[in-house]
PDB file of N, CA and C in Angstrom:
ATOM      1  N   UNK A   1     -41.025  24.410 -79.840  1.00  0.00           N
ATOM      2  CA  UNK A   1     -40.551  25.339 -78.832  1.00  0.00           C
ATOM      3  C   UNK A   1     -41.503  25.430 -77.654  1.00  0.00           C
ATOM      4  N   UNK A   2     -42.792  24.963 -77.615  1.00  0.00           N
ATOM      5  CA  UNK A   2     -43.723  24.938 -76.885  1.00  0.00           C
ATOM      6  C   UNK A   2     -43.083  23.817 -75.496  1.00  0.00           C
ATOM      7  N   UNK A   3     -42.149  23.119 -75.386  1.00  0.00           N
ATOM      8  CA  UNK A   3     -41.120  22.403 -74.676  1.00  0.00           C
ATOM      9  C   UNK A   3     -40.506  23.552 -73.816  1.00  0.00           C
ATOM     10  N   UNK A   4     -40.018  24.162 -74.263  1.00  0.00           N
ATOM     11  CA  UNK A   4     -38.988  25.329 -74.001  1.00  0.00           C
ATOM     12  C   UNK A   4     -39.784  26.009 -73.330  1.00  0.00           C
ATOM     13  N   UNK A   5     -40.852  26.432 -73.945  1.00  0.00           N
ATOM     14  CA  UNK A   5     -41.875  27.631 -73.078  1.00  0.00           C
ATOM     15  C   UNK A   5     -42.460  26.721 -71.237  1.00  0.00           C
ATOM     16  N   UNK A   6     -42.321  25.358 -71.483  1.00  0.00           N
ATOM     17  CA  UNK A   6     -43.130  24.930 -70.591  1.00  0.00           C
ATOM     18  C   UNK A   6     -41.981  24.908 -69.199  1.00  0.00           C
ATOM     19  N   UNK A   7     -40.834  24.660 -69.982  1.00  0.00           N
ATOM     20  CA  UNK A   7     -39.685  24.678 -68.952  1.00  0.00           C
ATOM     21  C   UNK A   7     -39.388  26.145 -68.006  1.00  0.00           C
ATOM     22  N   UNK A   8     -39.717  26.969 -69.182  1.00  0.00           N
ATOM     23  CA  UNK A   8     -39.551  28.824 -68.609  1.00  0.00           C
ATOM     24  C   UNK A   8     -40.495  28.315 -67.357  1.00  0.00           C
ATOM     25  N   UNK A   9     -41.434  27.808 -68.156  1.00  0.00           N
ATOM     26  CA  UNK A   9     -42.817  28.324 -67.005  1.00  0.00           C
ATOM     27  C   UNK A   9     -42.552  27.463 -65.455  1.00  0.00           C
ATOM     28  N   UNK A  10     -42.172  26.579 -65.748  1.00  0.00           N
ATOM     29  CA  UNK A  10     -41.532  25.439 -64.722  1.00  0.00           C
ATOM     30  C   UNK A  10     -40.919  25.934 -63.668  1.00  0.00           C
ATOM     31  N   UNK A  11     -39.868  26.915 -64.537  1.00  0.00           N
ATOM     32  CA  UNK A  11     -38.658  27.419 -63.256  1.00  0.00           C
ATOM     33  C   UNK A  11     -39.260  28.799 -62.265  1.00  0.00           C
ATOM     34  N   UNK A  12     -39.877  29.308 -63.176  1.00  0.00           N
ATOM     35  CA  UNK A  12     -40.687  30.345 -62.680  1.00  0.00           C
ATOM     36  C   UNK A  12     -41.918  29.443 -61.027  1.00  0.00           C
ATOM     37  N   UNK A  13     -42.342  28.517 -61.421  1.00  0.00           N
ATOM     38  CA  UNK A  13     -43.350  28.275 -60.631  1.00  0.00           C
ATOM     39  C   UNK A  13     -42.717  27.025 -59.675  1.00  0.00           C
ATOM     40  N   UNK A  14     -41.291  26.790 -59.849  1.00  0.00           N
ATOM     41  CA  UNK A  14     -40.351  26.362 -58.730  1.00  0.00           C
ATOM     42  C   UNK A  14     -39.953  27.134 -57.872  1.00  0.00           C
ATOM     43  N   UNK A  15     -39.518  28.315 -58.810  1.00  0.00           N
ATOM     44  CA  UNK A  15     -39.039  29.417 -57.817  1.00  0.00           C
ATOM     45  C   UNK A  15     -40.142  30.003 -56.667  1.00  0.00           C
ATOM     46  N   UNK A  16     -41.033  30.328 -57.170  1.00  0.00           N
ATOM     47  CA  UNK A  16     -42.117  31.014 -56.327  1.00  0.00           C
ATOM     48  C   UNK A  16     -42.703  30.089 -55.692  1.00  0.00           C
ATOM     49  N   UNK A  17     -42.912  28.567 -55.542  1.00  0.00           N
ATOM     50  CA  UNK A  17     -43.371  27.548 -54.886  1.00  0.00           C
ATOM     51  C   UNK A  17     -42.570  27.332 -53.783  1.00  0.00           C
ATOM     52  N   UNK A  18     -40.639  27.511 -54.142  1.00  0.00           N
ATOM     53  CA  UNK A  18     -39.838  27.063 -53.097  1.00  0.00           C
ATOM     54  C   UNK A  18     -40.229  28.193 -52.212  1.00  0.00           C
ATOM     55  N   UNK A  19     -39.584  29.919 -52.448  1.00  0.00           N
ATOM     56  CA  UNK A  19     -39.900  30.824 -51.522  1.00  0.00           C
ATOM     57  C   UNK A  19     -40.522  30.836 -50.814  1.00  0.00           C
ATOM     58  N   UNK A  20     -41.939  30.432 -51.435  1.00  0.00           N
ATOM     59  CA  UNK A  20     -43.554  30.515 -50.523  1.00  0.00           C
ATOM     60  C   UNK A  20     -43.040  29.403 -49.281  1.00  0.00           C
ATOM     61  N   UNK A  21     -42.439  28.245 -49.431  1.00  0.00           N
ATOM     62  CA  UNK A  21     -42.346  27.164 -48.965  1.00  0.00           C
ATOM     63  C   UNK A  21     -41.308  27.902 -47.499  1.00  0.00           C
ATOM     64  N   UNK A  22     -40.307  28.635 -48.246  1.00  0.00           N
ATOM     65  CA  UNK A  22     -39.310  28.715 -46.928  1.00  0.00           C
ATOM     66  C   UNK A  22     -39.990  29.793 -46.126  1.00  0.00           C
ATOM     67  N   UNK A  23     -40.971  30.978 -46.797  1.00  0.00           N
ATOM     68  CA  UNK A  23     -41.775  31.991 -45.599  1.00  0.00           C
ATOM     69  C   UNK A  23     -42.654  31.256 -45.088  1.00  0.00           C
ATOM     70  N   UNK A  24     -42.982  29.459 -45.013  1.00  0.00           N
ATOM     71  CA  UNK A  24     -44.114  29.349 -44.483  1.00  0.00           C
ATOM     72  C   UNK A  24     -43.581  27.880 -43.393  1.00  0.00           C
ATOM     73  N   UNK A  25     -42.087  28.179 -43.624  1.00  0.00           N
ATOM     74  CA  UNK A  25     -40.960  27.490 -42.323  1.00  0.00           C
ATOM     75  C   UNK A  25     -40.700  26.056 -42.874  1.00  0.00           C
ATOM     76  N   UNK A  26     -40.680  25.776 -44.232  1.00  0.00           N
ATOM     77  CA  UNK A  26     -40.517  24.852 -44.483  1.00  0.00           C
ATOM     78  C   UNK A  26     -39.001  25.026 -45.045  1.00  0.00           C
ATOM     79  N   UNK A  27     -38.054  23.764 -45.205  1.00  0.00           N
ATOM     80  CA  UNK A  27     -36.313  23.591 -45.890  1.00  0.00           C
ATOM     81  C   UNK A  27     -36.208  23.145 -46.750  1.00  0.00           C
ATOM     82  N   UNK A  28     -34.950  23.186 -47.081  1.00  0.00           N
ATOM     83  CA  UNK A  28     -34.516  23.268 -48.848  1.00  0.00           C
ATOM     84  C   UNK A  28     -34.550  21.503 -48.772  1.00  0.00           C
ATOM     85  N   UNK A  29     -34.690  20.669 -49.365  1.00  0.00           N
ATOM     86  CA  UNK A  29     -34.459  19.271 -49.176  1.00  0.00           C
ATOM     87  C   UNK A  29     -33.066  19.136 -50.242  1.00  0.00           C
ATOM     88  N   UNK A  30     -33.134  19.840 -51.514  1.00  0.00           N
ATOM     89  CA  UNK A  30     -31.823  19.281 -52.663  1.00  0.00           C
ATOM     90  C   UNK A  30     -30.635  19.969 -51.489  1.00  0.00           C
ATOM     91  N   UNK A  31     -29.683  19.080 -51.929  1.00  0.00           N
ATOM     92  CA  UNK A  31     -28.465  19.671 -51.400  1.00  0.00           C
ATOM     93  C   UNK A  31     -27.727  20.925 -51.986  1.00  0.00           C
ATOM     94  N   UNK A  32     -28.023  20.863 -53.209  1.00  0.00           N
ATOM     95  CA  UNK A  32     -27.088  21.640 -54.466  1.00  0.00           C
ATOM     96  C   UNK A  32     -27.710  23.042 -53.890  1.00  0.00           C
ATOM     97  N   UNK A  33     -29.283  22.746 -53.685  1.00  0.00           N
ATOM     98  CA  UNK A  33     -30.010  24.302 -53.427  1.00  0.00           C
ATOM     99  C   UNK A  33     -29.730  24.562 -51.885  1.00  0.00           C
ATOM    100  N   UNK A  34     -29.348  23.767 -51.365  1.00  0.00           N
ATOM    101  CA  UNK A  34     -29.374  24.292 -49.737  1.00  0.00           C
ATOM    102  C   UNK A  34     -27.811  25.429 -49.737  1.00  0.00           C
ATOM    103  N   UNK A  35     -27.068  24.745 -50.141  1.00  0.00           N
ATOM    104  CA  UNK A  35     -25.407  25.200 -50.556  1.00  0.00           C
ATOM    105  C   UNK A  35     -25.632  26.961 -50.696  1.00  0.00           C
ATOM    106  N   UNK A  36     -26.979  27.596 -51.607  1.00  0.00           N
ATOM    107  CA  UNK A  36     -26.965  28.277 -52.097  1.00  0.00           C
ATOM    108  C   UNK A  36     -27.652  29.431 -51.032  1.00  0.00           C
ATOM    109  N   UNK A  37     -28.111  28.747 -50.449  1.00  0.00           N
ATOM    110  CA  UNK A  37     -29.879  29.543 -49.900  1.00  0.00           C
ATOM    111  C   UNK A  37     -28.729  30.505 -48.512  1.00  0.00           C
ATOM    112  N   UNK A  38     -28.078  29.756 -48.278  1.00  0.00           N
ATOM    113  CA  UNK A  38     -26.907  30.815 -47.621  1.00  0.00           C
ATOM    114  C   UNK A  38     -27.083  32.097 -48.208  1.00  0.00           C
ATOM    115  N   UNK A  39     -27.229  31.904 -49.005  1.00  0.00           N
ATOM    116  CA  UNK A  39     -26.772  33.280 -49.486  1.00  0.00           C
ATOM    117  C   UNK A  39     -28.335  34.312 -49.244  1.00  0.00           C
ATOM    118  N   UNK A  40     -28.839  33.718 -48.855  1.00  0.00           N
ATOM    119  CA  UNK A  40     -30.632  34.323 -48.967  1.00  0.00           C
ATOM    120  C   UNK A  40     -31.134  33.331 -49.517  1.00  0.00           C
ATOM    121  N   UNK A  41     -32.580  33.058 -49.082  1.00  0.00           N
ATOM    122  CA  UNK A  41     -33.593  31.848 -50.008  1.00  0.00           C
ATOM    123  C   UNK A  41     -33.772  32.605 -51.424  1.00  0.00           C
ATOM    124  N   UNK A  42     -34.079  33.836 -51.294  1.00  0.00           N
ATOM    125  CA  UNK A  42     -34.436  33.982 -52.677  1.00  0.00           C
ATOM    126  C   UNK A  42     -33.056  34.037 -53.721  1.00  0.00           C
ATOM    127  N   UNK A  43     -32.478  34.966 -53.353  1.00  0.00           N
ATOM    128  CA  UNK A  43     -30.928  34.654 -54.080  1.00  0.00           C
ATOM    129  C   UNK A  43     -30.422  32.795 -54.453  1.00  0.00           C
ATOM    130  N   UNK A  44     -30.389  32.513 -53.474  1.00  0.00           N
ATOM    131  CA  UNK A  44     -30.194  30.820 -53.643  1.00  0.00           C
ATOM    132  C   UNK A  44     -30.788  30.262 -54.690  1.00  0.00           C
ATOM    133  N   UNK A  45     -32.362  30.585 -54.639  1.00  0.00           N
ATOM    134  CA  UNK A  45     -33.125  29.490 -55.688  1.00  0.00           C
ATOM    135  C   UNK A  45     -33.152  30.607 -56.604  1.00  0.00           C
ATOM    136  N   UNK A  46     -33.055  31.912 -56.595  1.00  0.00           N
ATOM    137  CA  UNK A  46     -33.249  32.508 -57.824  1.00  0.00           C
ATOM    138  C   UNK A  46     -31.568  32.030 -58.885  1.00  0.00           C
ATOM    139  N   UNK A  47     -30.621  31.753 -58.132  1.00  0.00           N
ATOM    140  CA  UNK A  47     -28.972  31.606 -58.566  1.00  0.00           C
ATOM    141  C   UNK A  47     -29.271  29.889 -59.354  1.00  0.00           C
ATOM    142  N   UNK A  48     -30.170  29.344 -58.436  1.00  0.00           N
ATOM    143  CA  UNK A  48     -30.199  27.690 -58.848  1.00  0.00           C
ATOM    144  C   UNK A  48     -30.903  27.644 -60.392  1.00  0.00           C
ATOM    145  N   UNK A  49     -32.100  28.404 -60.410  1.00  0.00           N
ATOM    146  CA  UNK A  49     -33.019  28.997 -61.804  1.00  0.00           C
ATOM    147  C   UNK A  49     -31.784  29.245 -62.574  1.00  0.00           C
ATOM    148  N   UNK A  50     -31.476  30.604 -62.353  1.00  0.00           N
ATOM    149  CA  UNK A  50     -30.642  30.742 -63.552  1.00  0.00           C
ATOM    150  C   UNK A  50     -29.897  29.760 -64.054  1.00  0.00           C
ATOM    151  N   UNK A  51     -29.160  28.638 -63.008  1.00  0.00           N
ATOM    152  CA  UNK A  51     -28.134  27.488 -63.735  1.00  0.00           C
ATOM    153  C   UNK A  51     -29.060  26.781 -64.772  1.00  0.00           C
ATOM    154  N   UNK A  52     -30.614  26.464 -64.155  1.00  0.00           N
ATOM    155  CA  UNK A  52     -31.217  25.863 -64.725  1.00  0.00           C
ATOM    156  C   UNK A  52     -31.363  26.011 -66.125  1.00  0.00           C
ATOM    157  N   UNK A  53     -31.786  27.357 -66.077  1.00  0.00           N
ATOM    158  CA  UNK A  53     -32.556  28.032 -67.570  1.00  0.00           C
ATOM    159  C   UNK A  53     -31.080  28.256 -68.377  1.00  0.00           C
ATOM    160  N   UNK A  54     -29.738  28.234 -68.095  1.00  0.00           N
ATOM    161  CA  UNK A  54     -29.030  28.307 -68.626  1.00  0.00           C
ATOM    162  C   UNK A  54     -28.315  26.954 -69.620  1.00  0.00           C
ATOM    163  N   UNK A  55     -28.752  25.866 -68.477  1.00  0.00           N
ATOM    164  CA  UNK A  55     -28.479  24.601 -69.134  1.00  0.00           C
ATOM    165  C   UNK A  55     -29.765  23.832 -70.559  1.00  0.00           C
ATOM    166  N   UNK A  56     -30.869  24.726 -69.923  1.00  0.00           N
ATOM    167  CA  UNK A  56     -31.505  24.172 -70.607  1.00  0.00           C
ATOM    168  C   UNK A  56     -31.608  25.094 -72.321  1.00  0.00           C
ATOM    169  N   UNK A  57     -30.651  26.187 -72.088  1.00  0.00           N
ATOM    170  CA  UNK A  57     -30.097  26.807 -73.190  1.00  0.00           C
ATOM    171  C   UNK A  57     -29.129  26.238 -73.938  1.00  0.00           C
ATOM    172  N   UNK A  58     -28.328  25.515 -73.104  1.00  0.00           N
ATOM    173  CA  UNK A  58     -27.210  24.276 -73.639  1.00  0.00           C
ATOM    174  C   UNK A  58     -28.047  23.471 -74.118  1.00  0.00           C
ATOM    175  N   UNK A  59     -28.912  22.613 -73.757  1.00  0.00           N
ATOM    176  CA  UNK A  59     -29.562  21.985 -74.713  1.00  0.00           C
ATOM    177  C   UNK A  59     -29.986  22.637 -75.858  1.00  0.00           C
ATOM    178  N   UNK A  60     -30.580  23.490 -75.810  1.00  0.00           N
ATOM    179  CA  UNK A  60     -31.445  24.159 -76.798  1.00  0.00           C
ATOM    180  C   UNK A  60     -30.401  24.128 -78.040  1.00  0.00           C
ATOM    181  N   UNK A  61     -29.008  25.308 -78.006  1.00  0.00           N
ATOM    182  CA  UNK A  61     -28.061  24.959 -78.525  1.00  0.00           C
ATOM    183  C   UNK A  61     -27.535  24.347 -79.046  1.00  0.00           C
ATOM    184  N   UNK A  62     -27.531  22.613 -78.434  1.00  0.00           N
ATOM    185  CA  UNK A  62     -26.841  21.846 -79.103  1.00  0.00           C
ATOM    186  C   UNK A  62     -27.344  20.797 -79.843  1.00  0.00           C
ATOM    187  N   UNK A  63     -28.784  21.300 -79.945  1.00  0.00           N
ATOM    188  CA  UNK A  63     -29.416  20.412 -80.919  1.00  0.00           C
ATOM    189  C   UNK A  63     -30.300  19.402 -79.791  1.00  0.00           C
ATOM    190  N   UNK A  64     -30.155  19.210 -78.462  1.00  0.00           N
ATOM    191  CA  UNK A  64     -30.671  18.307 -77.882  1.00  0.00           C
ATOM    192  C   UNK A  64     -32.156  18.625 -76.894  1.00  0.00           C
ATOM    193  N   UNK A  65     -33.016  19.830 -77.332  1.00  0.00           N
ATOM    194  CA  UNK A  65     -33.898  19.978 -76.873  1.00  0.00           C
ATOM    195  C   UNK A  65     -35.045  18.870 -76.382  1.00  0.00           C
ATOM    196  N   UNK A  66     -35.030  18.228 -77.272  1.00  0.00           N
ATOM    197  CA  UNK A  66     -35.798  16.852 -76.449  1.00  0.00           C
ATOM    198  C   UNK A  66     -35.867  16.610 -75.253  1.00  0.00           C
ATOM    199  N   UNK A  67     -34.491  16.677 -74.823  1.00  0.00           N
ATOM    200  CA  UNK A  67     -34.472  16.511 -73.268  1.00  0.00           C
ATOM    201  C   UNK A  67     -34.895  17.273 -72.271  1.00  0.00           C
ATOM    202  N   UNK A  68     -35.122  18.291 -73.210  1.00  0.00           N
ATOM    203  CA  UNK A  68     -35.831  19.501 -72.110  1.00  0.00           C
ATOM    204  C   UNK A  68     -37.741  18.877 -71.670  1.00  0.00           C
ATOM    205  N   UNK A  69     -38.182  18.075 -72.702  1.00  0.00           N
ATOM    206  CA  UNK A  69     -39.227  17.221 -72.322  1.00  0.00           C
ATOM    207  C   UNK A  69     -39.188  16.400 -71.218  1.00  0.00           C
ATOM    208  N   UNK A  70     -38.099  15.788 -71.029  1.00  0.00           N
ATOM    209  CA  UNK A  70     -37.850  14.764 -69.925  1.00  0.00           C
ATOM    210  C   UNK A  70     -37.426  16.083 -68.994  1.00  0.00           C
ATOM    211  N   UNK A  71     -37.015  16.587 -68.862  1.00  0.00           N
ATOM    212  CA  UNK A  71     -36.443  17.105 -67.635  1.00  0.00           C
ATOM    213  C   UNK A  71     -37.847  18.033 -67.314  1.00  0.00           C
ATOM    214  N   UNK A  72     -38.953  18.355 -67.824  1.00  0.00           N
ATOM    215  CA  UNK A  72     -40.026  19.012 -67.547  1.00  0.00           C
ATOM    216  C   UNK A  72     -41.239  18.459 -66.665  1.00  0.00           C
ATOM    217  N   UNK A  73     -40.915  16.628 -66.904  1.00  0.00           N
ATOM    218  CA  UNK A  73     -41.920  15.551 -65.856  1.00  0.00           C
ATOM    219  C   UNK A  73     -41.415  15.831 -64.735  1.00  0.00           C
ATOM    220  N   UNK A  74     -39.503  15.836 -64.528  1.00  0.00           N
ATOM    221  CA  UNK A  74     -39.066  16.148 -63.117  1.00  0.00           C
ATOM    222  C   UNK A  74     -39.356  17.588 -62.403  1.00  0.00           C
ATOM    223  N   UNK A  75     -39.427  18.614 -63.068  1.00  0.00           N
ATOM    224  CA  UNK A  75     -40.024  19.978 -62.383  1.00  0.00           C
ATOM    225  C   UNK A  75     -41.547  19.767 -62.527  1.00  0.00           C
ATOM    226  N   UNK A  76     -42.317  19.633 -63.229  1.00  0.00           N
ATOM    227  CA  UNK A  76     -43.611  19.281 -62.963  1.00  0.00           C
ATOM    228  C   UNK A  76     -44.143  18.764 -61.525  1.00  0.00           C
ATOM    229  N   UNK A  77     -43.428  17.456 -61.697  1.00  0.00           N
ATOM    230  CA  UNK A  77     -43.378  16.828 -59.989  1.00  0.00           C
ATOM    231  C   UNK A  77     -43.008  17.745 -58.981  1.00  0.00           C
ATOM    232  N   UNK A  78     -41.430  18.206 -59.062  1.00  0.00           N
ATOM    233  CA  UNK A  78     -41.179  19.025 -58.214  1.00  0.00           C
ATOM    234  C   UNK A  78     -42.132  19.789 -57.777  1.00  0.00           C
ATOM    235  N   UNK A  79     -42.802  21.094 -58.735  1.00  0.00           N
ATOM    236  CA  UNK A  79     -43.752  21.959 -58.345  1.00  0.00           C
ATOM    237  C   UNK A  79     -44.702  21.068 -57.329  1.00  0.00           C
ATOM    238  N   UNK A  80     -45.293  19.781 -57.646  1.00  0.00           N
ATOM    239  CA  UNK A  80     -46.327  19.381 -57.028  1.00  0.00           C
ATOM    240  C   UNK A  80     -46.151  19.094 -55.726  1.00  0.00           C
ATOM    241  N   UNK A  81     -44.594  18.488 -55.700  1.00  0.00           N
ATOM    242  CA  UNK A  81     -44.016  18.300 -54.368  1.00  0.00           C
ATOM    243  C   UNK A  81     -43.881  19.393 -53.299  1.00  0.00           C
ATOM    244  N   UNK A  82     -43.816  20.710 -53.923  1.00  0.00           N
ATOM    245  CA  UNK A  82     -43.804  21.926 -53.265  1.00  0.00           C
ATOM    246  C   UNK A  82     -44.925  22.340 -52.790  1.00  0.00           C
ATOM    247  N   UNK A  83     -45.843  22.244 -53.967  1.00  0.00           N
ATOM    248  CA  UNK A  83     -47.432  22.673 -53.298  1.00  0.00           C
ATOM    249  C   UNK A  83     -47.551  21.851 -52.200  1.00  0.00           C
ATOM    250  N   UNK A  84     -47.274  20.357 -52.328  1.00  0.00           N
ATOM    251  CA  UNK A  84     -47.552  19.674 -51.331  1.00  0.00           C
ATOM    252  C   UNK A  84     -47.160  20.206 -49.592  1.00  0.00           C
ATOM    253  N   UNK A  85     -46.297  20.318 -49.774  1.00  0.00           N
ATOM    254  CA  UNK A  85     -44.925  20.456 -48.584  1.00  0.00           C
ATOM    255  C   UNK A  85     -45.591  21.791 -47.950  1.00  0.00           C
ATOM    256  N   UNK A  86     -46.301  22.841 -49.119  1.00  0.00           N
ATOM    257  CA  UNK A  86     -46.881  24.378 -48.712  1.00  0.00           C
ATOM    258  C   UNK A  86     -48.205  23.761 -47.966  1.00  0.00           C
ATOM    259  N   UNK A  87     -49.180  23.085 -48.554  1.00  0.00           N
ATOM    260  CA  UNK A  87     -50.042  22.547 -47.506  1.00  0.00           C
ATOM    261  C   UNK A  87     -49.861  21.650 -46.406  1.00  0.00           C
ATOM    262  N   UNK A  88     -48.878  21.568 -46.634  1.00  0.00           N
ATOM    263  CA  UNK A  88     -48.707  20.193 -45.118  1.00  0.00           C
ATOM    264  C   UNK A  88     -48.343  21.440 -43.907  1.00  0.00           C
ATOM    265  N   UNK A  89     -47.309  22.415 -44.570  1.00  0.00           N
ATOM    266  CA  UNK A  89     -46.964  23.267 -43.510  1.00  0.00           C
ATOM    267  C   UNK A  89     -48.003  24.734 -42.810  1.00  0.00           C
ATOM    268  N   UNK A  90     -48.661  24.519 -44.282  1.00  0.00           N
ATOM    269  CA  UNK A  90     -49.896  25.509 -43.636  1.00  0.00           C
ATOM    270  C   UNK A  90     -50.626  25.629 -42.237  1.00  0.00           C
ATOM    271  N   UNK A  91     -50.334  26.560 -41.421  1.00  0.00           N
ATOM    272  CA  UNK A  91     -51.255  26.285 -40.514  1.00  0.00           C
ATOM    273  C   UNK A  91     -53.026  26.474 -40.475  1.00  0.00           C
ATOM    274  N   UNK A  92     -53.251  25.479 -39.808  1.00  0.00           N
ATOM    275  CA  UNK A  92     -55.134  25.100 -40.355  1.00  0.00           C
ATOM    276  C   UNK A  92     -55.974  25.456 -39.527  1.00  0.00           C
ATOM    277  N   UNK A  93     -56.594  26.787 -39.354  1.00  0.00           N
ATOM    278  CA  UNK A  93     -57.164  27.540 -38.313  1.00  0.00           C
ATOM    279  C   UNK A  93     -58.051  26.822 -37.976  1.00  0.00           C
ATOM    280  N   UNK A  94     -58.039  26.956 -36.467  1.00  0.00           N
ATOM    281  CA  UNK A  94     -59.059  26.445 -35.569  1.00  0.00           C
ATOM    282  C   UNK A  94     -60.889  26.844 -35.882  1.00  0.00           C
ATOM    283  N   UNK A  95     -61.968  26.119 -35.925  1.00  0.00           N
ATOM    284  CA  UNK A  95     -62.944  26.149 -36.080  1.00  0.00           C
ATOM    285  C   UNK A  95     -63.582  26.045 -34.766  1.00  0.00           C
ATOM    286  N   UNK A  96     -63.893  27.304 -34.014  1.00  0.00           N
ATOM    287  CA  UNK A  96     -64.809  27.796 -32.901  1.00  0.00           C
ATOM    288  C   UNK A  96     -66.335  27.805 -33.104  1.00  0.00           C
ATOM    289  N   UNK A  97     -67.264  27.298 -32.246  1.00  0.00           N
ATOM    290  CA  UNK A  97     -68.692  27.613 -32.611  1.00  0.00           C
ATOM    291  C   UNK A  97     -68.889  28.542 -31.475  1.00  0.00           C
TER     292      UNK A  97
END
């Protein structure tokens, strides 16, 4: 179940990676999540989470948790891709002497 826990933790630190990302003027790149963010960024990716954590309850369910391993390298990345995208957009204060 330690699979399962890593996925919770996943969606949690997608969610709060994307937000940070859109208050700091950066865009949704998935299509599925852009569809949503209409509705508010946080509503959007918080609505996209829930599909997530819900499917990955379908797995859980149907005996096919394994896959929740593989699908944990792709949010892993994701997150990293986000941090990334949060420092690229950061603005990098000027250094005055």
């Amino acid at each position: 179940m330690l699979t399962v826990q890593v996925f919770v933790y996943l969606q949690l630190l997608d969610f709060i990676t994307t937000v940070l990302g859109f208050r700091l003027g950066a865009s949704e790149a998935s299509p599925f999540v852009r569809t949503m963010v209409h509705l508010g960024p946080e509503i959007g990716v918080a609505l996209s989470k829930a599909i997530a954590l819900v499917l990955g309850a379908v797995c859980v369910w149907r005996g096919k948790a394994h896959l929740i391993g593989w699908i944990n390298y792709w949010y892993a990345a994701l997150v990293v891709w986000n941090l990334c995208i949060i420092i690229r957009v950061l603005p990098i204060p000027s250094v005055t002497r």
